[in-house]
C-alpha atoms as a PDB file:
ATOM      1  CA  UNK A   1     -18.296   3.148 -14.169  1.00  0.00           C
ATOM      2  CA  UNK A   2     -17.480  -0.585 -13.999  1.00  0.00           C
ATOM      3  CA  UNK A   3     -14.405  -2.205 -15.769  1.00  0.00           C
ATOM      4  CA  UNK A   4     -14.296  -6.009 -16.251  1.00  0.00           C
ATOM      5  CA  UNK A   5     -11.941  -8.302 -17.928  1.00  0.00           C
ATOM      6  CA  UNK A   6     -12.787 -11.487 -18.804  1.00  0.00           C
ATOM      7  CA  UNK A   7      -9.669 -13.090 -19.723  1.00  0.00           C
ATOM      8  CA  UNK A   8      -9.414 -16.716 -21.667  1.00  0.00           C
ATOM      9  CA  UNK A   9      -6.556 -18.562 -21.007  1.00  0.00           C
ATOM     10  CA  UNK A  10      -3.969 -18.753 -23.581  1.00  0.00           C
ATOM     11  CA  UNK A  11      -3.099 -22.300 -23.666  1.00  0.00           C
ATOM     12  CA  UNK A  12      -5.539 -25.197 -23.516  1.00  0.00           C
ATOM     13  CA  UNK A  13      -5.972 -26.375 -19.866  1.00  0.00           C
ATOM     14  CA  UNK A  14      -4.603 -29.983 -19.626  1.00  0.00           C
ATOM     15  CA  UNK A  15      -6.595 -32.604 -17.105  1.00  0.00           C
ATOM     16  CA  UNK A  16      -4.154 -35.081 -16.755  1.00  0.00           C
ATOM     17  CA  UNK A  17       0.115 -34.514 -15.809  1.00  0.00           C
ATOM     18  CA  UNK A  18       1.785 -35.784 -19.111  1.00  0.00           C
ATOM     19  CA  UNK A  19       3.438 -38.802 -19.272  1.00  0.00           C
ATOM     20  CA  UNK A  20       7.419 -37.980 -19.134  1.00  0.00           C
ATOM     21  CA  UNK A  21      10.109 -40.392 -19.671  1.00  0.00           C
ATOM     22  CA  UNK A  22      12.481 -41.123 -17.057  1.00  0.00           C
ATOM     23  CA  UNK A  23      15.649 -39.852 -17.309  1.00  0.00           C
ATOM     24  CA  UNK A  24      18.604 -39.890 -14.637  1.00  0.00           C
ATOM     25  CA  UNK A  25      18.576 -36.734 -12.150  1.00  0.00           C
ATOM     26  CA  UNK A  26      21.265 -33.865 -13.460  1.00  0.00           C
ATOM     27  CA  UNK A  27      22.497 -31.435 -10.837  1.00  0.00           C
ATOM     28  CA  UNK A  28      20.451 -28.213 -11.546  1.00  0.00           C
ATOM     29  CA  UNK A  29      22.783 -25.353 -11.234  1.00  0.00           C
ATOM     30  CA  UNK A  30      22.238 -22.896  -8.101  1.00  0.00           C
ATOM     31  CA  UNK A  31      22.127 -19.390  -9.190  1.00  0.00           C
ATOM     32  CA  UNK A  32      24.855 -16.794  -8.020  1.00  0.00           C
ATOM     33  CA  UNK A  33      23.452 -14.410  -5.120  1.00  0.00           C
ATOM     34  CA  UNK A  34      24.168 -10.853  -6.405  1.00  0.00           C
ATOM     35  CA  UNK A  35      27.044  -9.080  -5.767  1.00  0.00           C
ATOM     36  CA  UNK A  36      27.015  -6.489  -2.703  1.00  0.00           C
ATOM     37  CA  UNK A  37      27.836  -3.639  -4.770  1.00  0.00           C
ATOM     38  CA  UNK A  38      25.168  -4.817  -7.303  1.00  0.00           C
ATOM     39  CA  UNK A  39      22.131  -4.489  -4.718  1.00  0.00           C
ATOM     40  CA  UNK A  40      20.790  -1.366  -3.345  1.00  0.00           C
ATOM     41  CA  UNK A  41      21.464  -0.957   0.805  1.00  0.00           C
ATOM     42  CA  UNK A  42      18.054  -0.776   2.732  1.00  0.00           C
ATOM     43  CA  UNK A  43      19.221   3.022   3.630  1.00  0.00           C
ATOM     44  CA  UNK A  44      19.523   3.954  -0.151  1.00  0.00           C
ATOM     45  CA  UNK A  45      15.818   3.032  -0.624  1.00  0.00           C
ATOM     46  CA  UNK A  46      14.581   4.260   2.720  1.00  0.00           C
ATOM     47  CA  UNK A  47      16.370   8.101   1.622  1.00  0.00           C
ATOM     48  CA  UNK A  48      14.242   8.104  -1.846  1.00  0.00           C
ATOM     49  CA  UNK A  49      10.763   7.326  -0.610  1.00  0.00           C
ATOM     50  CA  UNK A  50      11.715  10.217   2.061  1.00  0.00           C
ATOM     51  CA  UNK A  51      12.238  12.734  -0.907  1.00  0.00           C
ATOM     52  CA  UNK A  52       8.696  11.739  -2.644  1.00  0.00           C
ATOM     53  CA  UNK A  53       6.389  14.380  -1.542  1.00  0.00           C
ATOM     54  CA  UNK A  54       3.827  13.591   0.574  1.00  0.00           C
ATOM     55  CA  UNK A  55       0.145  12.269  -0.767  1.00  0.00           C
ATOM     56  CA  UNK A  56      -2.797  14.614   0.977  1.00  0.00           C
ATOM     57  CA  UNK A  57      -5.442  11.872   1.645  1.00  0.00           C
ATOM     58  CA  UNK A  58      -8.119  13.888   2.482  1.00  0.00           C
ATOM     59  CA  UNK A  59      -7.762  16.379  -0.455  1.00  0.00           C
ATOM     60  CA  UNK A  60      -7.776  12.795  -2.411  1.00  0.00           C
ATOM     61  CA  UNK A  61     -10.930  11.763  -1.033  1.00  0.00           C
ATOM     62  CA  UNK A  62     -12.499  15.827  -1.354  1.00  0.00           C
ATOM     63  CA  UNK A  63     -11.622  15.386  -5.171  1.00  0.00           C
ATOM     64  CA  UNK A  64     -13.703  11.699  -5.632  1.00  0.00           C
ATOM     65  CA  UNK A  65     -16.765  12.744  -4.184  1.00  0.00           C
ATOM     66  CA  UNK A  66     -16.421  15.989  -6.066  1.00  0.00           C
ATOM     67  CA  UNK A  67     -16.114  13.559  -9.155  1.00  0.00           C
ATOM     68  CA  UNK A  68     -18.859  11.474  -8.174  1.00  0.00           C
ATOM     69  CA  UNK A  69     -21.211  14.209  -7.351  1.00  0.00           C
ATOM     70  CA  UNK A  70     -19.983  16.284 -10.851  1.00  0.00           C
ATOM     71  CA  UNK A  71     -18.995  18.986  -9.324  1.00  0.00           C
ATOM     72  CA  UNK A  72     -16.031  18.941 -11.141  1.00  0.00           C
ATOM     73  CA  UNK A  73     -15.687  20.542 -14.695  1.00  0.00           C
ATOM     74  CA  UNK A  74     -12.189  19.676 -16.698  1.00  0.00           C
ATOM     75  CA  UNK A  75     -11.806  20.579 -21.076  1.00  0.00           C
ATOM     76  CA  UNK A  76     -10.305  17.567 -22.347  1.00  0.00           C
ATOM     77  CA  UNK A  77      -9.072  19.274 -25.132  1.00  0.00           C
ATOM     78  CA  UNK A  78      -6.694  21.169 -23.016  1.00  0.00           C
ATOM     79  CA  UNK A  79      -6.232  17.797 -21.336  1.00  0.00           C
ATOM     80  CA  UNK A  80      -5.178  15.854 -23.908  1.00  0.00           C
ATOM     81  CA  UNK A  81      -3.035  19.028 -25.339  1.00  0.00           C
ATOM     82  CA  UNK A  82      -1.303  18.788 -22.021  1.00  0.00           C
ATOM     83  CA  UNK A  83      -1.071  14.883 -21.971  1.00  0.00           C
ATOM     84  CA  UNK A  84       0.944  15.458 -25.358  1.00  0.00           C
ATOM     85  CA  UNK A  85       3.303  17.946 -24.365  1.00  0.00           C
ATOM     86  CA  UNK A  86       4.012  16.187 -20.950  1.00  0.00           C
ATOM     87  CA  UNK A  87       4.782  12.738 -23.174  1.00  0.00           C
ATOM     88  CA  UNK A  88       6.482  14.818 -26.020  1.00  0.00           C
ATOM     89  CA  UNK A  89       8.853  16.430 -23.850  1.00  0.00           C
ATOM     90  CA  UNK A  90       7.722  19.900 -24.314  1.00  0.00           C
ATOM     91  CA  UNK A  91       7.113  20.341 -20.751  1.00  0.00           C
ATOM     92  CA  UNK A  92       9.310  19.448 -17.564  1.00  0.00           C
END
């Protein structure tokens, strides 16, 4: 299965850089770096992509060419039933 978008831009595409008035240069204001308690230390961020669990690549690639082959069988109504519990918060 192929997905395509074919996406139109939103505004009309101008050929020429409008004409602007000069005006005198103002200072443009520099913005504030963020305070050190505001950002999150290198080590924080290194510690929670250590607790994800890890991704089996090979079982990953064993379940696409199952897929693609139709081995696989699935009941999308129990599916979806589980799709709503999981987003209705009937299930942790």
């Amino acid at each position: 299965m192929e997905i395509s978008r074919h996406l139109k831009a939103g505004y009309p595409v101008q050929s020429e850089a409008p004409v602007r008035a000069e005006r005198p240069a103002q200072p443009q204001a520099v913005p504030a770096a963020p305070a050190a308690g505001d950002a999150l230390p290198l080590e924080r961020l290194q510690e929670a992509l250590r607790a994800l669990p890890e991704v089996d690549l090979d079982k990953v690639a064993a379940l696409k060419q199952a897929l693609q082959r139709g081995e696989l069988t699935s009941d999308s109504a129990a599916l979806a039933g589980s799709i709503l519990d999981y987003h209705g918060g009937k299930s942790a």
